[in-house]
PDB file of N, CA and C in Angstrom:
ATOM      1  N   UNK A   1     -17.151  95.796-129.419  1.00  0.00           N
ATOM      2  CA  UNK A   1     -17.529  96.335-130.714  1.00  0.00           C
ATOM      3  C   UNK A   1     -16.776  97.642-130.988  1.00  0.00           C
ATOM      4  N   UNK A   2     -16.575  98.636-130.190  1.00  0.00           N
ATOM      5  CA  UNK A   2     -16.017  99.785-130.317  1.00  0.00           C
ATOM      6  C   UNK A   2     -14.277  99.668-130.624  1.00  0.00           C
ATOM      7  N   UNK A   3     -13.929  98.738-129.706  1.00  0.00           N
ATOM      8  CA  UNK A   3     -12.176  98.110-130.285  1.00  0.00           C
ATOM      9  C   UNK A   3     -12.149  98.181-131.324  1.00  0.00           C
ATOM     10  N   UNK A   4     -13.332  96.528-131.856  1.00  0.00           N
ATOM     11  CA  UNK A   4     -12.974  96.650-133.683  1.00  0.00           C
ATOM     12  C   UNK A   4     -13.152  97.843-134.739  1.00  0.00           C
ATOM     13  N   UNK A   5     -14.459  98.577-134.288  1.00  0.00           N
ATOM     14  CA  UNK A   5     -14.289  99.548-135.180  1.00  0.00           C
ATOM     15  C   UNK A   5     -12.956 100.572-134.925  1.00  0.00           C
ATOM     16  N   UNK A   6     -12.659 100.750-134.306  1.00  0.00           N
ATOM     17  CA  UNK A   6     -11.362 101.712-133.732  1.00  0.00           C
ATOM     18  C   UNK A   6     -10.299 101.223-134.354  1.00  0.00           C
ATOM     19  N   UNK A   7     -10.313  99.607-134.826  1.00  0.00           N
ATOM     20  CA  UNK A   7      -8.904  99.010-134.886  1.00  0.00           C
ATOM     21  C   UNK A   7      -9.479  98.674-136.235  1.00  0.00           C
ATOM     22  N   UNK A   8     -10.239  98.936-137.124  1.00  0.00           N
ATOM     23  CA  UNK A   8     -10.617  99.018-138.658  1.00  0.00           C
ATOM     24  C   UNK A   8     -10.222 100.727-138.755  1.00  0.00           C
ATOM     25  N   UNK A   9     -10.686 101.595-138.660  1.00  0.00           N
ATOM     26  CA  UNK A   9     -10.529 102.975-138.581  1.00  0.00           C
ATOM     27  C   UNK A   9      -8.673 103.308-138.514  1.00  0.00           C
ATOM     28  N   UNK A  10      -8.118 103.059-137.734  1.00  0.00           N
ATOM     29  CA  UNK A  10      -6.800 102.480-137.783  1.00  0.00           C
ATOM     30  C   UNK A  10      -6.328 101.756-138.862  1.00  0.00           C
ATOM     31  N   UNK A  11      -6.496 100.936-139.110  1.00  0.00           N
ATOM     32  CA  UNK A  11      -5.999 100.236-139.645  1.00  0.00           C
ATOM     33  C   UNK A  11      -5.935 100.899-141.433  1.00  0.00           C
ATOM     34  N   UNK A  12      -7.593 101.263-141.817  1.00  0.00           N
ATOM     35  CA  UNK A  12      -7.874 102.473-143.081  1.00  0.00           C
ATOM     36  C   UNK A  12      -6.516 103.258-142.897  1.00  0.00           C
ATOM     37  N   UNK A  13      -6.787 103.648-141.611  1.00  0.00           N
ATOM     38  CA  UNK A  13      -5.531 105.275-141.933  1.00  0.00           C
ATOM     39  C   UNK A  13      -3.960 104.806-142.119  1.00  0.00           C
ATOM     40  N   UNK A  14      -3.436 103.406-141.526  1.00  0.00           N
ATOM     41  CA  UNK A  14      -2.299 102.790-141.802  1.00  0.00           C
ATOM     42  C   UNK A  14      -1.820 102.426-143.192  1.00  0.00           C
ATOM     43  N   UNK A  15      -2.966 102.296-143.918  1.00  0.00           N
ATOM     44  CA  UNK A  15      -3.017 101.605-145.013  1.00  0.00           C
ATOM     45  C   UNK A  15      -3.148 102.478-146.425  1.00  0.00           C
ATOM     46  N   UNK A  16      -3.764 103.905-146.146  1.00  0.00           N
ATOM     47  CA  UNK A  16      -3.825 105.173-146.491  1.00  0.00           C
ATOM     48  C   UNK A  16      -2.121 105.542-146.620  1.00  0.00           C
ATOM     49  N   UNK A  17      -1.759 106.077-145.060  1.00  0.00           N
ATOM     50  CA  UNK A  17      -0.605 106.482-144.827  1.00  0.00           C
ATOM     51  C   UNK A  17       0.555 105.384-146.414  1.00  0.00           C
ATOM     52  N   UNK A  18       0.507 104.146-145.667  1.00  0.00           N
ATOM     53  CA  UNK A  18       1.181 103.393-146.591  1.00  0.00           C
ATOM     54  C   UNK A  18       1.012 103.739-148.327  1.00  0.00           C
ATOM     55  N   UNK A  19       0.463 103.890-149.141  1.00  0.00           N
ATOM     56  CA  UNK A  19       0.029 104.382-150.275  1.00  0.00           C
ATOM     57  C   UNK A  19       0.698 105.388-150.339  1.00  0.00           C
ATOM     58  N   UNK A  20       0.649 106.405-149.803  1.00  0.00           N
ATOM     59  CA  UNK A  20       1.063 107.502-150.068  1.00  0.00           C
ATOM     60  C   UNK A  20       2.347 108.222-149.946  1.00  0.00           C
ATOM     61  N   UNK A  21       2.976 107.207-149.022  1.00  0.00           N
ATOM     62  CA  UNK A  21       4.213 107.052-148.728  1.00  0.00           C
ATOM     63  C   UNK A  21       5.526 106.885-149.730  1.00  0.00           C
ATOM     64  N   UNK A  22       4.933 106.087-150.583  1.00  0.00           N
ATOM     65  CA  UNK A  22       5.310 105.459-151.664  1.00  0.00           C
ATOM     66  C   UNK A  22       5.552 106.528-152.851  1.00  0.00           C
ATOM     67  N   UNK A  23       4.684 107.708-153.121  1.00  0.00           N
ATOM     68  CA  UNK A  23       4.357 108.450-154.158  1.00  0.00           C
ATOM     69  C   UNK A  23       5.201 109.634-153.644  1.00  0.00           C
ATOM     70  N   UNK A  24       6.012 109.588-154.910  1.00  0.00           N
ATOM     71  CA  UNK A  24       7.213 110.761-155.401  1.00  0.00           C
ATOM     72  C   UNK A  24       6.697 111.750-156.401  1.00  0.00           C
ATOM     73  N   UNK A  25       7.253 112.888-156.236  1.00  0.00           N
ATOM     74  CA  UNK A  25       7.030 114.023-156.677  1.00  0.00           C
ATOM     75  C   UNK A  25       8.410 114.545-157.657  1.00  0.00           C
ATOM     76  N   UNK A  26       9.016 114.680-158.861  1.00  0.00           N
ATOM     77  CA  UNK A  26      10.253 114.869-159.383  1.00  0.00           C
ATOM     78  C   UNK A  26       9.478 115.217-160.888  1.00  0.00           C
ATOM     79  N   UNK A  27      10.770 116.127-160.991  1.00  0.00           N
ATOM     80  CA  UNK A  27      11.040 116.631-162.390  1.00  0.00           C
ATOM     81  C   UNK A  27      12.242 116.819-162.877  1.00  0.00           C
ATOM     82  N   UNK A  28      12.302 116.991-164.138  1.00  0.00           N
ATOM     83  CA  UNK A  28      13.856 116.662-165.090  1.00  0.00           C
ATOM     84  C   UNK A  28      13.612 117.637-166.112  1.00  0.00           C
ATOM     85  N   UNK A  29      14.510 117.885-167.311  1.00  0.00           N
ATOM     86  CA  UNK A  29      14.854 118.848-168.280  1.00  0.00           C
ATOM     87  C   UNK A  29      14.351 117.704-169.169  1.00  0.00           C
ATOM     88  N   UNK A  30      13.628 118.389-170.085  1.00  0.00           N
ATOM     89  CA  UNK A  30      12.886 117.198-171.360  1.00  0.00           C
ATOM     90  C   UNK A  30      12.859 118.620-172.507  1.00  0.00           C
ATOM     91  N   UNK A  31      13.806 117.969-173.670  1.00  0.00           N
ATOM     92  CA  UNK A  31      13.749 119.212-174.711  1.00  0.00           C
ATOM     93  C   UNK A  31      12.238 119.044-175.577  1.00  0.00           C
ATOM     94  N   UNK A  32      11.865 120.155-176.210  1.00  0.00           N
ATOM     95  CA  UNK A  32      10.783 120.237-176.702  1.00  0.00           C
ATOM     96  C   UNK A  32      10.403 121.705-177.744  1.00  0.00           C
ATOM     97  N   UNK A  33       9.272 121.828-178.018  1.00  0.00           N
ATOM     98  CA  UNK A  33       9.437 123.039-178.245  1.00  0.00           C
ATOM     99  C   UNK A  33       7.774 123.423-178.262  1.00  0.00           C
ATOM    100  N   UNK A  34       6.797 122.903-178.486  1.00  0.00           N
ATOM    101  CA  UNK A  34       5.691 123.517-178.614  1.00  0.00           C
ATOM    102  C   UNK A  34       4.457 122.579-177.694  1.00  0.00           C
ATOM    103  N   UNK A  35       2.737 122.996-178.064  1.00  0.00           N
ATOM    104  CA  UNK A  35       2.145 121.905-177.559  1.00  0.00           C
ATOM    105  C   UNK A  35       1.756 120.350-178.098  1.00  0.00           C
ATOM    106  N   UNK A  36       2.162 120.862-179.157  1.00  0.00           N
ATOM    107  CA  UNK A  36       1.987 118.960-179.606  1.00  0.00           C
ATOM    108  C   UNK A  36       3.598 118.335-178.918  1.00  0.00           C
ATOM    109  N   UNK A  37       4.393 119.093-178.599  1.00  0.00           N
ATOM    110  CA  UNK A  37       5.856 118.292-177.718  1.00  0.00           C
ATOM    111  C   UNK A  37       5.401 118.078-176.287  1.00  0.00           C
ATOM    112  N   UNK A  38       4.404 118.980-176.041  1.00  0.00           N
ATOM    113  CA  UNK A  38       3.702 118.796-174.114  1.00  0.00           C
ATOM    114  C   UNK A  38       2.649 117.600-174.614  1.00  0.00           C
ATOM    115  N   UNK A  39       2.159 117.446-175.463  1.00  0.00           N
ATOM    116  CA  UNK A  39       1.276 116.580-175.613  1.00  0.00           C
ATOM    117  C   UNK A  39       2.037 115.293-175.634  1.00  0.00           C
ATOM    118  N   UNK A  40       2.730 115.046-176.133  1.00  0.00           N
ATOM    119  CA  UNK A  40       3.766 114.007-176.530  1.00  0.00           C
ATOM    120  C   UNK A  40       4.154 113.423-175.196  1.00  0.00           C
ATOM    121  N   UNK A  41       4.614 114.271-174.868  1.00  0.00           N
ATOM    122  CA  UNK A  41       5.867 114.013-174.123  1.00  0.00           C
ATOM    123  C   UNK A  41       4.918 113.308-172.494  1.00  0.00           C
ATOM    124  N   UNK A  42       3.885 113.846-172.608  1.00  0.00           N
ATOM    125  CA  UNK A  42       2.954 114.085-171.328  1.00  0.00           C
ATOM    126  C   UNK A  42       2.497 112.396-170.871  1.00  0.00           C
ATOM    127  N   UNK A  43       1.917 111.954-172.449  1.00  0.00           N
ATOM    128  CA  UNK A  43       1.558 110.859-172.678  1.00  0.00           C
ATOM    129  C   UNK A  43       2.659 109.595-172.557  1.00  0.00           C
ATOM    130  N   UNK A  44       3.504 110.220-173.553  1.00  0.00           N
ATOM    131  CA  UNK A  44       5.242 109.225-172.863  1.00  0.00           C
ATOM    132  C   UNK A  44       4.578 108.711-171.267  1.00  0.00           C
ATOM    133  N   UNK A  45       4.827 109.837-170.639  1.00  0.00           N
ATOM    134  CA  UNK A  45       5.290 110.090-169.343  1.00  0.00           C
ATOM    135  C   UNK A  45       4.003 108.890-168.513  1.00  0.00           C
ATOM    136  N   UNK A  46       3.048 109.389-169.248  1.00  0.00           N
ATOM    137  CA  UNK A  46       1.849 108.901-168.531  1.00  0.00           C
ATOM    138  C   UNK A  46       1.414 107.158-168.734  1.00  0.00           C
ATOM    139  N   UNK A  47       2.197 106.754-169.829  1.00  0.00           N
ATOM    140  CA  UNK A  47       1.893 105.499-170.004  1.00  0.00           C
ATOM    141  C   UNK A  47       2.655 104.648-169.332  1.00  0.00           C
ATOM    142  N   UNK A  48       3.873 105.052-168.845  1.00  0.00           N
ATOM    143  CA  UNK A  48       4.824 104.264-167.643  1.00  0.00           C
ATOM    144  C   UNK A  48       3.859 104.149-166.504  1.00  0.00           C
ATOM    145  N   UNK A  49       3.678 102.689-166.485  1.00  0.00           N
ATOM    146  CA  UNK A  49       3.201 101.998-165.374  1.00  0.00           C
ATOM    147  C   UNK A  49       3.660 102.924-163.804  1.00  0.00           C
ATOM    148  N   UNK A  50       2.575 103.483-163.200  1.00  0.00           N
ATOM    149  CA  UNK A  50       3.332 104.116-161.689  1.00  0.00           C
ATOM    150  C   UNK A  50       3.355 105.302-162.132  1.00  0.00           C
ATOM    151  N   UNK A  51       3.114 106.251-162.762  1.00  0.00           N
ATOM    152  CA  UNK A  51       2.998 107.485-163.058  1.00  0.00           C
ATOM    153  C   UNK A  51       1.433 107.951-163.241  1.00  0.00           C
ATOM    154  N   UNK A  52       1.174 108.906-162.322  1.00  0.00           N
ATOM    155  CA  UNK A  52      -0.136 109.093-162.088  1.00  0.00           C
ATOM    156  C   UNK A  52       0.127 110.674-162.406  1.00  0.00           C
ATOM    157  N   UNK A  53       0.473 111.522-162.462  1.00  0.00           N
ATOM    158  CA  UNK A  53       0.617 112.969-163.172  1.00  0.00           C
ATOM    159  C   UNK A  53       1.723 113.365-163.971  1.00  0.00           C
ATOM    160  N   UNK A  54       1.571 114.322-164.824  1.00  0.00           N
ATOM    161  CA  UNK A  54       2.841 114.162-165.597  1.00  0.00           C
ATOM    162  C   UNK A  54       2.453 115.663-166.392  1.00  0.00           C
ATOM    163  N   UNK A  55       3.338 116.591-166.078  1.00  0.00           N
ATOM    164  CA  UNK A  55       3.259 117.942-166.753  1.00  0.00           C
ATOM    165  C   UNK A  55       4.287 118.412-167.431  1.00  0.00           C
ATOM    166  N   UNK A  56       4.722 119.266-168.539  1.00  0.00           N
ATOM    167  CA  UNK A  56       5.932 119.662-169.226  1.00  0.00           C
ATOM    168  C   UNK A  56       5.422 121.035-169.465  1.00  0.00           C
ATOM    169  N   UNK A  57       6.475 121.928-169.215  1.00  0.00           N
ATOM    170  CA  UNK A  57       6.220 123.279-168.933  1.00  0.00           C
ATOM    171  C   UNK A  57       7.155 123.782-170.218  1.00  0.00           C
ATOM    172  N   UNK A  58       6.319 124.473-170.878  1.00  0.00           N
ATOM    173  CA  UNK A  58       6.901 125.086-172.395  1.00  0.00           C
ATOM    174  C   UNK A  58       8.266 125.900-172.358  1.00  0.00           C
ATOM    175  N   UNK A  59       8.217 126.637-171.117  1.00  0.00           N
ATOM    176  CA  UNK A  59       9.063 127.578-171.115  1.00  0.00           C
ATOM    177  C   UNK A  59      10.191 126.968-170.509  1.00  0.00           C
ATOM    178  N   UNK A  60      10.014 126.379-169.395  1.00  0.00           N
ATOM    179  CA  UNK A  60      11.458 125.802-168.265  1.00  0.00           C
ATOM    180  C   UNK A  60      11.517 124.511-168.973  1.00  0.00           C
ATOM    181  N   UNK A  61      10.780 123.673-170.081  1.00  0.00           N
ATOM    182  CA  UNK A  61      11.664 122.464-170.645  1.00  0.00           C
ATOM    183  C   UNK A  61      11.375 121.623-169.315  1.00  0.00           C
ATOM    184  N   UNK A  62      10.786 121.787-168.357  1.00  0.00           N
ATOM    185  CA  UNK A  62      10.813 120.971-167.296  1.00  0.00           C
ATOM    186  C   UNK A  62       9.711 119.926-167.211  1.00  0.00           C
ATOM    187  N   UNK A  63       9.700 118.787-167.583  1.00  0.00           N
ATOM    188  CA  UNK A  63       8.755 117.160-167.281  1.00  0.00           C
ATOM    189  C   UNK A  63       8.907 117.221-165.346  1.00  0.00           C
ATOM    190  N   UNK A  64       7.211 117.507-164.906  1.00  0.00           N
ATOM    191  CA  UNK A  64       7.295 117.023-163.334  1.00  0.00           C
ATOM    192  C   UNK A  64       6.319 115.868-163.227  1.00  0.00           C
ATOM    193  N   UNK A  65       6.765 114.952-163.032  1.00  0.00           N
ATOM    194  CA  UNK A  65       5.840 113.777-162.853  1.00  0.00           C
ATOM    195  C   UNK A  65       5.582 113.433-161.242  1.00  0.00           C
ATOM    196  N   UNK A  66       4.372 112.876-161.053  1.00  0.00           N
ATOM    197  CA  UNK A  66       4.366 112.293-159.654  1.00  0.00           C
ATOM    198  C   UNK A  66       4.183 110.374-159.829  1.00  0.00           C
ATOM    199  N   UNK A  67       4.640 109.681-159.172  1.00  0.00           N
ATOM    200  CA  UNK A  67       4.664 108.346-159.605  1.00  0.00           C
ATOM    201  C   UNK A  67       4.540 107.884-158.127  1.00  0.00           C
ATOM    202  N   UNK A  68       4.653 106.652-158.645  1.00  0.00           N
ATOM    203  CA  UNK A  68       4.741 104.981-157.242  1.00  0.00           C
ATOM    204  C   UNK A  68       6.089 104.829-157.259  1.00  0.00           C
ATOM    205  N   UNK A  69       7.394 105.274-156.799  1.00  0.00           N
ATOM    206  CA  UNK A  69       8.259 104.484-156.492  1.00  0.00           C
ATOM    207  C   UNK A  69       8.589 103.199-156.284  1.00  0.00           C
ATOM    208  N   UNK A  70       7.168 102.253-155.996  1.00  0.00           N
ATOM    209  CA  UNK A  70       7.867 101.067-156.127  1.00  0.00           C
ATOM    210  C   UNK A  70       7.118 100.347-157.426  1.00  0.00           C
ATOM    211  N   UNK A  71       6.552 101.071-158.355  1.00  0.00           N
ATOM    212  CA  UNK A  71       6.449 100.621-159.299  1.00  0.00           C
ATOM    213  C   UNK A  71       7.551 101.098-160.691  1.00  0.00           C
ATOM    214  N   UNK A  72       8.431 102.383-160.693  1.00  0.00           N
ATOM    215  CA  UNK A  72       8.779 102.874-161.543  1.00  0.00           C
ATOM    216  C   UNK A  72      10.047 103.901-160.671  1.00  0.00           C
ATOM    217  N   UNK A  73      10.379 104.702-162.083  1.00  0.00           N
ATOM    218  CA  UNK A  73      11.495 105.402-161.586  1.00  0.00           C
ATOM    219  C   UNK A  73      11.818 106.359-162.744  1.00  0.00           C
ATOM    220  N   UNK A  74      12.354 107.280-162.335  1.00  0.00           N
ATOM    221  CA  UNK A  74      13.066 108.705-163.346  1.00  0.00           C
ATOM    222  C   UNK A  74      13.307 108.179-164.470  1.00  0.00           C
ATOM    223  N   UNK A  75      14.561 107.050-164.202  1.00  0.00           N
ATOM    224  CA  UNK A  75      15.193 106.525-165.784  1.00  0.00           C
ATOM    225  C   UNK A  75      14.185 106.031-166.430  1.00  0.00           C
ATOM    226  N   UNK A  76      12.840 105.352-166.107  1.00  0.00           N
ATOM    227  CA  UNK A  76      12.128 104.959-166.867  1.00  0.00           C
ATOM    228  C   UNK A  76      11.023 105.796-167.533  1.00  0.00           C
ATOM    229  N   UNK A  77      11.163 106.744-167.010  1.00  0.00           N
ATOM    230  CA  UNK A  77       9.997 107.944-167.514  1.00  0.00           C
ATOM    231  C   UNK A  77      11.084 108.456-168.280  1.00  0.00           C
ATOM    232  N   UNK A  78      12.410 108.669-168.176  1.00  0.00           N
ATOM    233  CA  UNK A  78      12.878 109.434-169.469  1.00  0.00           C
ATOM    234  C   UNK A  78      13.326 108.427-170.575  1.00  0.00           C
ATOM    235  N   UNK A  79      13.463 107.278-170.182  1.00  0.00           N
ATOM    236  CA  UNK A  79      13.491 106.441-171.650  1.00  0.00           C
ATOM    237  C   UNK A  79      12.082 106.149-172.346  1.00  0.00           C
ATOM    238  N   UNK A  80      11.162 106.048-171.352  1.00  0.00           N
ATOM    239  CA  UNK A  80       9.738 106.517-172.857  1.00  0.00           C
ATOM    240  C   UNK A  80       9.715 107.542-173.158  1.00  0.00           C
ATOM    241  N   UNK A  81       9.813 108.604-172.801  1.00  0.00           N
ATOM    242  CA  UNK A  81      10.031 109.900-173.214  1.00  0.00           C
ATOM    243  C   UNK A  81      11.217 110.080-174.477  1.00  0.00           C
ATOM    244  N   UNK A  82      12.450 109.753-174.188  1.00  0.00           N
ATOM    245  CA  UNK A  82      13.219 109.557-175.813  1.00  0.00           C
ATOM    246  C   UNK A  82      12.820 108.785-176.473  1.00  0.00           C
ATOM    247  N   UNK A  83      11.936 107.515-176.364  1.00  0.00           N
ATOM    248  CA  UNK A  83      10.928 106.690-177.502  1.00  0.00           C
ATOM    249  C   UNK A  83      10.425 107.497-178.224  1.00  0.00           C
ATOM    250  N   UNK A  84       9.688 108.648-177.672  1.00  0.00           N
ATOM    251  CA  UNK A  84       8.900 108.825-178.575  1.00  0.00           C
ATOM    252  C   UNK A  84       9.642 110.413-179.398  1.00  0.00           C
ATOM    253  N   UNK A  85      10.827 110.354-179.415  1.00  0.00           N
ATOM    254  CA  UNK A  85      11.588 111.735-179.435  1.00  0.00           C
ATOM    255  C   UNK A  85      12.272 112.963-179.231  1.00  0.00           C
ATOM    256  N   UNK A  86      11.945 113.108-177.799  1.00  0.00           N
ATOM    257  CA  UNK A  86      12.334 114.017-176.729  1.00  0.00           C
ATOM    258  C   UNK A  86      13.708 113.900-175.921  1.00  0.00           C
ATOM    259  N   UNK A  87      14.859 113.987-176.297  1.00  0.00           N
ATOM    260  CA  UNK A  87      15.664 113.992-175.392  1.00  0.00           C
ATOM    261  C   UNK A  87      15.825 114.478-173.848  1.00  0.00           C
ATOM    262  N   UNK A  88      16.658 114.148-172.932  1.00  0.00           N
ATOM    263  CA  UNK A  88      16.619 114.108-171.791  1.00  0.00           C
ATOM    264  C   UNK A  88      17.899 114.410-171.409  1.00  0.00           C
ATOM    265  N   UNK A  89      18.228 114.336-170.516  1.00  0.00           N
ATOM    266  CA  UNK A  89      19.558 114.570-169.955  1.00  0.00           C
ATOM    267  C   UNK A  89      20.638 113.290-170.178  1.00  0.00           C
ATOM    268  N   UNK A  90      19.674 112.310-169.621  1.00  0.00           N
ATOM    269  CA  UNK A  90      20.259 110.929-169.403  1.00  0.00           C
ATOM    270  C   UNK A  90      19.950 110.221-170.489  1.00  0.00           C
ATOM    271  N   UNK A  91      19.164 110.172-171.457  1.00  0.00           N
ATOM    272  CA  UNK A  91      18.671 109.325-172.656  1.00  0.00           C
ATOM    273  C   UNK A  91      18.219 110.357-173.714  1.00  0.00           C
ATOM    274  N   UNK A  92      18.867 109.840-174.938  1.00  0.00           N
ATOM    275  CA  UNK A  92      18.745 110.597-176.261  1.00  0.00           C
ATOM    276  C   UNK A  92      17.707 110.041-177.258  1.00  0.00           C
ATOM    277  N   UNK A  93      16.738 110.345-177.953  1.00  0.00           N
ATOM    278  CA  UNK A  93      16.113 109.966-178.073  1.00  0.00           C
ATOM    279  C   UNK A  93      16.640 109.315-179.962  1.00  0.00           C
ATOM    280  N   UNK A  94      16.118 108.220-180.599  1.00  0.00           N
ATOM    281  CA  UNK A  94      16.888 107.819-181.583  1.00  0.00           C
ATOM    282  C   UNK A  94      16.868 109.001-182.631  1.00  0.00           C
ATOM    283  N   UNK A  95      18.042 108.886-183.973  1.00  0.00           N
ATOM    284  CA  UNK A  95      17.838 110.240-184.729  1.00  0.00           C
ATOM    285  C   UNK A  95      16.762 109.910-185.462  1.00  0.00           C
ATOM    286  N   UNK A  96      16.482 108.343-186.183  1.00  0.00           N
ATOM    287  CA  UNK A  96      15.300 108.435-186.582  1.00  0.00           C
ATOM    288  C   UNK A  96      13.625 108.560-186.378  1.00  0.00           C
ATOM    289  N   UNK A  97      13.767 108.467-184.871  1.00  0.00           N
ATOM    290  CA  UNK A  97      12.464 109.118-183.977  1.00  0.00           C
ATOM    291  C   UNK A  97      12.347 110.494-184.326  1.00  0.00           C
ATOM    292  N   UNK A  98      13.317 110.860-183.962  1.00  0.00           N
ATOM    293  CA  UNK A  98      13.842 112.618-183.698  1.00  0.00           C
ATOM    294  C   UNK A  98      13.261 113.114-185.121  1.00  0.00           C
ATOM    295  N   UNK A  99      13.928 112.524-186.342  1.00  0.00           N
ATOM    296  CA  UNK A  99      13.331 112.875-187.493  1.00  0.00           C
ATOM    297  C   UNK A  99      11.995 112.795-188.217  1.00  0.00           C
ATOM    298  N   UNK A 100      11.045 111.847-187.393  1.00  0.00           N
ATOM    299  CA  UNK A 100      10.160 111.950-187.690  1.00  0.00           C
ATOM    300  C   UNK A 100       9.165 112.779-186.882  1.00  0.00           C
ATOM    301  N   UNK A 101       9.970 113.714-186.475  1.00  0.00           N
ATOM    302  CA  UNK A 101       8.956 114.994-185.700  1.00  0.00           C
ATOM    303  C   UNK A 101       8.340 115.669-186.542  1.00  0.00           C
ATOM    304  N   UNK A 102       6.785 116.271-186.150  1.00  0.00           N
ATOM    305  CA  UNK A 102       6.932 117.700-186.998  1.00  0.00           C
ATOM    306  C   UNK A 102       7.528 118.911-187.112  1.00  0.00           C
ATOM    307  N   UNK A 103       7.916 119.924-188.042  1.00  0.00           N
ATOM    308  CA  UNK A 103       9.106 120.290-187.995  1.00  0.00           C
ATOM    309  C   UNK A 103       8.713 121.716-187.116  1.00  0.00           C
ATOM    310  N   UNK A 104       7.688 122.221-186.401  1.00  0.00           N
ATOM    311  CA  UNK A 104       7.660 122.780-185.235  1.00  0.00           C
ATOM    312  C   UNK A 104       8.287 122.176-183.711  1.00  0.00           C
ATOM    313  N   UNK A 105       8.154 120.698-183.781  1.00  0.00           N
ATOM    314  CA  UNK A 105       8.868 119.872-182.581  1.00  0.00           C
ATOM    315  C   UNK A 105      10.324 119.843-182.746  1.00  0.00           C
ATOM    316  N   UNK A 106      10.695 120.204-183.737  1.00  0.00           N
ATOM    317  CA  UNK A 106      12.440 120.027-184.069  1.00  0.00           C
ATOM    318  C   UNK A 106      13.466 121.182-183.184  1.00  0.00           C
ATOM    319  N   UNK A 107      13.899 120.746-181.990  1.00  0.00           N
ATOM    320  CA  UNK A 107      14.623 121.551-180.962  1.00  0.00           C
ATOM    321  C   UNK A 107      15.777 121.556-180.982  1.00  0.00           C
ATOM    322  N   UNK A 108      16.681 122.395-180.650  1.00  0.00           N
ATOM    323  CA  UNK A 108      17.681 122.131-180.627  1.00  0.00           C
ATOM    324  C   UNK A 108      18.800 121.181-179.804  1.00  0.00           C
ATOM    325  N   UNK A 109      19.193 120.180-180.711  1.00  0.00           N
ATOM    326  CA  UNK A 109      19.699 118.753-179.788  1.00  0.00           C
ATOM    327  C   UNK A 109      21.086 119.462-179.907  1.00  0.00           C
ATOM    328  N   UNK A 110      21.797 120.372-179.953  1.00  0.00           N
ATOM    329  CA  UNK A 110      23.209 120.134-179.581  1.00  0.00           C
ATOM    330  C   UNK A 110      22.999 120.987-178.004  1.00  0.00           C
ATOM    331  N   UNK A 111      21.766 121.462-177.370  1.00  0.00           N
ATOM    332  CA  UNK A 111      21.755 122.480-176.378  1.00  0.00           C
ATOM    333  C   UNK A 111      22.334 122.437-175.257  1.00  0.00           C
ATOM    334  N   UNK A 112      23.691 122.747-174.671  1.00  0.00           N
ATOM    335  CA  UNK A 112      24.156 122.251-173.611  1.00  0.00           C
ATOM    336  C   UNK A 112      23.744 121.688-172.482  1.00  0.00           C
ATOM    337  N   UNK A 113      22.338 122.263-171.960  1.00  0.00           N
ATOM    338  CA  UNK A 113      21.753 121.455-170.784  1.00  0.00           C
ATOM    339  C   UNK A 113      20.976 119.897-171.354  1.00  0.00           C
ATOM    340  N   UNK A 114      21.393 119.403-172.718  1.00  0.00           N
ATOM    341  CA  UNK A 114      20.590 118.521-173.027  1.00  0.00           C
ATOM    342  C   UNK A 114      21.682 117.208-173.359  1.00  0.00           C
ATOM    343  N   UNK A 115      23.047 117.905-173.483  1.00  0.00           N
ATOM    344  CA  UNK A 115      24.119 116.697-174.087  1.00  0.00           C
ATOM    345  C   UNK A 115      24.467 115.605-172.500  1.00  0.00           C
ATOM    346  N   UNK A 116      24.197 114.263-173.198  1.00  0.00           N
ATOM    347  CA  UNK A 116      24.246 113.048-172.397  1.00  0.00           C
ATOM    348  C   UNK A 116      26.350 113.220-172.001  1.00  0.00           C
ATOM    349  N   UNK A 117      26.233 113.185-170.654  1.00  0.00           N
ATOM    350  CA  UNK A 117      27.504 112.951-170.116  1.00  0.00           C
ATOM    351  C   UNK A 117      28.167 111.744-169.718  1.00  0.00           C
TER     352      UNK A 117
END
């Protein structure tokens, strides 16, 4: 009796370990400008399947998400993120998205840390 519980107890913490293993911690440059753009952008972030936190910092422009790696990935958190308007480093978001911002969200898209290479 003491094996099995020992080798269930084990097995919890293997299976724990495994989970967590998996979960990445990263952040990227996401242009913006106010809190309805952290609000935005947050939700982008958060509706990609595998993304379990997701913060945008007003001042550093910086999106840090934590996700499942084997459900998702960077490029896919920044292409919902230009869906809904927000450019990225790697993905621009369309001009007619872009234009339908409010005109407090309207950032500057020519900003050198923001032009797609």
């Amino acid at each position: 009796m003491k094996t099995k519980v020992l080798s269930l107890v084990a097995m919890f913490f293997l299976g724990t370990f495994a989970v967590f293993a998996q979960s990445k911690t990263e952040s990227f440059l996401v242009n913006g400008n106010c809190g309805m753009c952290e609000k935005r952008i947050e939700k982008a972030a958060l509706a990609v399947d595998g993304v379990s936190k997701a913060d945008w910092n007003k001042e550093t422009k910086k999106l840090e998400i934590v996700y499942d790696a084997s459900k998702t990935n960077t490029d896919k958190v920044e292409v919902a993120v230009a869906k809904v308007g927000h450019d990225t480093k790697n993905h621009k978001a369309k001009d007619e998205v872009y234009d339908k911002l409010p005109g407090c969200c309207k950032y500057d898209r020519e900003a050198p840390e923001f032009q797609n290479k």
